[in-house]
PDB file of N, CA and C in Angstrom:
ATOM      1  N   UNK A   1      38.040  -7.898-133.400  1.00  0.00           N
ATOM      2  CA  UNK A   1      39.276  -7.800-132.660  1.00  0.00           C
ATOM      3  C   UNK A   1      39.860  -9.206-132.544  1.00  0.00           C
ATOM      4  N   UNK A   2      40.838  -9.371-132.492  1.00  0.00           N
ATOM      5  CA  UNK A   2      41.739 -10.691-133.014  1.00  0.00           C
ATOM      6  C   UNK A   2      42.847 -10.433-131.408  1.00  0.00           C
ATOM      7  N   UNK A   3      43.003 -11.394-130.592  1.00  0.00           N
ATOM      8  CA  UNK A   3      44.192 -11.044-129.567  1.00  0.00           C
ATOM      9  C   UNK A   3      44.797 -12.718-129.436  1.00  0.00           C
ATOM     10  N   UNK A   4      46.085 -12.648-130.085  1.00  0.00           N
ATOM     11  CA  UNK A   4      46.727 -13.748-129.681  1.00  0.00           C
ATOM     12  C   UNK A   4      48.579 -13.465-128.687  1.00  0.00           C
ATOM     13  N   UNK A   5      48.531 -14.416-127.990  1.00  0.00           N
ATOM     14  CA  UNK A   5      49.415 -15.250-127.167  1.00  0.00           C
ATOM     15  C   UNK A   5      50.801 -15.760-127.796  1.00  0.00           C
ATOM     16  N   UNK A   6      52.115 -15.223-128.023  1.00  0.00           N
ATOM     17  CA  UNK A   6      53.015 -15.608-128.773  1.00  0.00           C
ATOM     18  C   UNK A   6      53.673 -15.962-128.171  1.00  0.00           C
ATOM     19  N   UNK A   7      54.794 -17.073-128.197  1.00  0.00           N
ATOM     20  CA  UNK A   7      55.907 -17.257-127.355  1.00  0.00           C
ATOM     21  C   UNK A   7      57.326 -16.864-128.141  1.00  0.00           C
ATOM     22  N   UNK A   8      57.924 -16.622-127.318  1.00  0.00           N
ATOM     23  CA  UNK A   8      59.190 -16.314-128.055  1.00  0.00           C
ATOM     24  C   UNK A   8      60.378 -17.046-127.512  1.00  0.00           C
ATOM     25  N   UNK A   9      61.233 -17.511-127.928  1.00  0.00           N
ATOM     26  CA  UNK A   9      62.324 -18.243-127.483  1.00  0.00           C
ATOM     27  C   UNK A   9      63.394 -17.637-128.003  1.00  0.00           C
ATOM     28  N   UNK A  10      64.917 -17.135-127.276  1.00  0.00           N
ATOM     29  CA  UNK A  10      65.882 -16.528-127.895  1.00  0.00           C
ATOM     30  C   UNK A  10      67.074 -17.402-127.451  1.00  0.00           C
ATOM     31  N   UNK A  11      67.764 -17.514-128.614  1.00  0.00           N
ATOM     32  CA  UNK A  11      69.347 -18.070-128.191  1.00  0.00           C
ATOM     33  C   UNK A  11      69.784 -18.394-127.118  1.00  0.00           C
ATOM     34  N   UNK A  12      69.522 -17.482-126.432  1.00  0.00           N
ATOM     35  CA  UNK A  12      70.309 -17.013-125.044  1.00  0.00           C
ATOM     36  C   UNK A  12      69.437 -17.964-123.797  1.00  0.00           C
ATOM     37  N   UNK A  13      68.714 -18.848-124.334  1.00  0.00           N
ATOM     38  CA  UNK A  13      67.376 -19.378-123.483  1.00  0.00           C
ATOM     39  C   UNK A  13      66.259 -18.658-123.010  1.00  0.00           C
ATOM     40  N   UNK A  14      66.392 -17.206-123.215  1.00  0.00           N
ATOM     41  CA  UNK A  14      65.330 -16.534-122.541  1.00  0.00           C
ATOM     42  C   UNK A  14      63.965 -16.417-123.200  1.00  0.00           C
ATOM     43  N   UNK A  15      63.024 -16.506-122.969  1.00  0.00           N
ATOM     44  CA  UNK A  15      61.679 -16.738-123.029  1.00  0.00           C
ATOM     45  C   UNK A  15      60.785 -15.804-122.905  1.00  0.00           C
ATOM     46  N   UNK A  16      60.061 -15.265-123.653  1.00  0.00           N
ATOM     47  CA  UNK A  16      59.116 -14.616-123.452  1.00  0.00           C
ATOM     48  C   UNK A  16      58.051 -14.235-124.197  1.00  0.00           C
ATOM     49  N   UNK A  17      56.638 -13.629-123.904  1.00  0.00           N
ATOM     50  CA  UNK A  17      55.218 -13.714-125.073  1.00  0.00           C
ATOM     51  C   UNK A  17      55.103 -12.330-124.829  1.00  0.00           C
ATOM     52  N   UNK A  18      54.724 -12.829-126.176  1.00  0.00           N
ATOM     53  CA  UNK A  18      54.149 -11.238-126.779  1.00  0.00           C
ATOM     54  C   UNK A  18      52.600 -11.401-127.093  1.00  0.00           C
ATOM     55  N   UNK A  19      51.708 -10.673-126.294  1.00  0.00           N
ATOM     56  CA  UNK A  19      50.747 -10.518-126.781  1.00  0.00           C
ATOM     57  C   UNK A  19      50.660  -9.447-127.605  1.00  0.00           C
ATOM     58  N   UNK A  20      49.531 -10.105-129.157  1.00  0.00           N
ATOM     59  CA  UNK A  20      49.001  -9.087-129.943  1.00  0.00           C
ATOM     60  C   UNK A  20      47.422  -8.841-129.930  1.00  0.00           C
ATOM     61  N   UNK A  21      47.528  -7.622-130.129  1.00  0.00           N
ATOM     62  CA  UNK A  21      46.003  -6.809-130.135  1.00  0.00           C
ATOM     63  C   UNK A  21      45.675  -6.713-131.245  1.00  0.00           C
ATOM     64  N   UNK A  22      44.779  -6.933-132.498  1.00  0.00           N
ATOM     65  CA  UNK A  22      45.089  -6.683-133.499  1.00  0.00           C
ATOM     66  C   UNK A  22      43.441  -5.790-133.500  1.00  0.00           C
ATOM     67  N   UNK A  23      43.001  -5.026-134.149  1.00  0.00           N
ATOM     68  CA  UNK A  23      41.767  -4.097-134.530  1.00  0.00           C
ATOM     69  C   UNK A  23      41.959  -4.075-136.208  1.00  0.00           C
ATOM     70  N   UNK A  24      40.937  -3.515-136.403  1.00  0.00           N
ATOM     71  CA  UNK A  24      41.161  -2.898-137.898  1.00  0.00           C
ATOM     72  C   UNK A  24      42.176  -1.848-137.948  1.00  0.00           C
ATOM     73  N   UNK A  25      43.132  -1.648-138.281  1.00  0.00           N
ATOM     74  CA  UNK A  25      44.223  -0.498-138.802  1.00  0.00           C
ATOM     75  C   UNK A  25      44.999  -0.289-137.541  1.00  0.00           C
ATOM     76  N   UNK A  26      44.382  -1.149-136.141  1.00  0.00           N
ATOM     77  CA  UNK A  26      45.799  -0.786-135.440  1.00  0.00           C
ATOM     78  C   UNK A  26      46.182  -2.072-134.612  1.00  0.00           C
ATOM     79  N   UNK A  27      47.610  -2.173-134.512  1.00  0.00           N
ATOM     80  CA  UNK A  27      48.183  -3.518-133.865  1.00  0.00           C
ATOM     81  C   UNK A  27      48.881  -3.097-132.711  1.00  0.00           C
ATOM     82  N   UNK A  28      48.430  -3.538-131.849  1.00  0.00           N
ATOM     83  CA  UNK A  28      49.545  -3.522-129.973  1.00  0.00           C
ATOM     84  C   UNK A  28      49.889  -4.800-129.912  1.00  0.00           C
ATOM     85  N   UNK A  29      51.368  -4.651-129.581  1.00  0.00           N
ATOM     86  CA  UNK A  29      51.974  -5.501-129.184  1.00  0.00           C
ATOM     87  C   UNK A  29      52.968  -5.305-128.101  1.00  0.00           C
ATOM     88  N   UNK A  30      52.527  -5.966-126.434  1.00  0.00           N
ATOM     89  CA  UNK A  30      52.970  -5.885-125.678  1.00  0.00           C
ATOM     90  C   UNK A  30      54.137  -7.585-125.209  1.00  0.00           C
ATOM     91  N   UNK A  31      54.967  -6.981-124.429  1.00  0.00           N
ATOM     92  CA  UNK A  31      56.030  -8.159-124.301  1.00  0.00           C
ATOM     93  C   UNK A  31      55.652  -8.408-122.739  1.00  0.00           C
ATOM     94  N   UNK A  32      55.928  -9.332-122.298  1.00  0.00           N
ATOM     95  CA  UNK A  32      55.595 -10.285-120.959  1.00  0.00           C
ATOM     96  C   UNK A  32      56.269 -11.390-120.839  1.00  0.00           C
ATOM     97  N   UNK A  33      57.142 -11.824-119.212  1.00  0.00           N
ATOM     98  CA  UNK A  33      58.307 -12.660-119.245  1.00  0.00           C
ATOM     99  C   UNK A  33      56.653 -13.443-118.384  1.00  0.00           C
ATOM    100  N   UNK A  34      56.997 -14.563-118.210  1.00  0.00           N
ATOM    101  CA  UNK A  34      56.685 -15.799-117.781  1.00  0.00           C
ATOM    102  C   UNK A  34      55.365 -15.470-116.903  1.00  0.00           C
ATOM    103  N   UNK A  35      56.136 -14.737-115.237  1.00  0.00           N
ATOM    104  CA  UNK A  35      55.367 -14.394-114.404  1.00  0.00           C
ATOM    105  C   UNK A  35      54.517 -13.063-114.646  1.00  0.00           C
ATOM    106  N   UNK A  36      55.100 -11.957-115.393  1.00  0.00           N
ATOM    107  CA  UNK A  36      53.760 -10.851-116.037  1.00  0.00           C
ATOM    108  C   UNK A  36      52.793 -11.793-116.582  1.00  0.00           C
ATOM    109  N   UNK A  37      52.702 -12.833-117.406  1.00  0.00           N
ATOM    110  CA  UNK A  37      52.108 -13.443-117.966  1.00  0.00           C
ATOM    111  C   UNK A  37      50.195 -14.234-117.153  1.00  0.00           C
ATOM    112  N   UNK A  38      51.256 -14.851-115.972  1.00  0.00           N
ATOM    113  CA  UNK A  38      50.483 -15.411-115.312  1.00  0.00           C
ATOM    114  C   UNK A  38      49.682 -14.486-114.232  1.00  0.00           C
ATOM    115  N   UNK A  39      50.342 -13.247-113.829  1.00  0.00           N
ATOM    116  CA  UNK A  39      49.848 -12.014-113.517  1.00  0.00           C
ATOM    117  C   UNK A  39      48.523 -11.641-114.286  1.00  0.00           C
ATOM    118  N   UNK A  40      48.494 -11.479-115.461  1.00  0.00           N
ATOM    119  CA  UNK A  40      47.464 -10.620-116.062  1.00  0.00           C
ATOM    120  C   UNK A  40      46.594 -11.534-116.276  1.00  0.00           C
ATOM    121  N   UNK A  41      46.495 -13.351-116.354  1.00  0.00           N
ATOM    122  CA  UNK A  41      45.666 -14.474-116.855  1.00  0.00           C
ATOM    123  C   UNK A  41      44.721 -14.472-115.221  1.00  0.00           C
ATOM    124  N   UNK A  42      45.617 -14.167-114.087  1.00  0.00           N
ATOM    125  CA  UNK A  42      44.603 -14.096-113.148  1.00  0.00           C
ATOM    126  C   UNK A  42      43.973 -12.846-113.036  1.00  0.00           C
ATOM    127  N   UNK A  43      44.431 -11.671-113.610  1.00  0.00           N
ATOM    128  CA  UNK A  43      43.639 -10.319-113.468  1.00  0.00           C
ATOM    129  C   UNK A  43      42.444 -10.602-114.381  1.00  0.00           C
ATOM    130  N   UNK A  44      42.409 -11.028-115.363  1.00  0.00           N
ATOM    131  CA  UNK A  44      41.420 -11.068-116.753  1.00  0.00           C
ATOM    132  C   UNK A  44      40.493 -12.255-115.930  1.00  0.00           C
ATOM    133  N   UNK A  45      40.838 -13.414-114.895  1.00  0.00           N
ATOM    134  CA  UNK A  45      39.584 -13.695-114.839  1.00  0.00           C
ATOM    135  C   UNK A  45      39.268 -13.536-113.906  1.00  0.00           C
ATOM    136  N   UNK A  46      39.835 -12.339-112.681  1.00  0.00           N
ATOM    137  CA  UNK A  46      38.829 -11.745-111.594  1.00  0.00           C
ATOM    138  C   UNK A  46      38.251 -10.838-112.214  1.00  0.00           C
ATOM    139  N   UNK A  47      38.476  -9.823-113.381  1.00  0.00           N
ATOM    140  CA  UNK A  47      37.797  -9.215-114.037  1.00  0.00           C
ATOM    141  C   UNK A  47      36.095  -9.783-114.599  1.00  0.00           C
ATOM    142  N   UNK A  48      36.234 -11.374-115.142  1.00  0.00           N
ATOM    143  CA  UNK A  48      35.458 -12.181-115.405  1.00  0.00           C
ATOM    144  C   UNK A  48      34.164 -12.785-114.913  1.00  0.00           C
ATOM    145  N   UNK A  49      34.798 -12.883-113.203  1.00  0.00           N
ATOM    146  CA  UNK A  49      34.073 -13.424-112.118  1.00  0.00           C
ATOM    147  C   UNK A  49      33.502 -12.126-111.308  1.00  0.00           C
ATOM    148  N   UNK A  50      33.698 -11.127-111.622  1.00  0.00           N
ATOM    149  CA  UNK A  50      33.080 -10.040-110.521  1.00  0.00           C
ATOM    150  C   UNK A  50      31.578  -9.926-110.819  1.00  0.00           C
ATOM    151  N   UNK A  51      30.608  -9.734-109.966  1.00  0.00           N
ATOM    152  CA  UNK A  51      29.064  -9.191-110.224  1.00  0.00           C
ATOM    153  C   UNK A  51      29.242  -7.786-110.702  1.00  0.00           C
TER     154      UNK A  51
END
């Protein structure tokens, strides 16, 4: 499984990442502005830190 962090920059100044999921034969790709971003980086490491 392969998961990378993209940024995107548009004309218009607006900003935003796309994470990709990549597996064998299937790809997710979800979009996330700034603060979803920093949302899910603290969910993934209370996920991390739990017993």
């Amino acid at each position: 499984m392969s998961v990378t962090v993209k940024r995107v920059d548009r004309k218009s100044r607006q900003r935003f990442y796309e994470l990709i999921v990549e597996t064998e034969g299937i790809t997710v790709r979800v979009s996330f502005n700034g603060y979803e971003l920093d949302d899910l980086e603290k969910q993934i490491t209370r996920c991390f830190n739990e017993d």
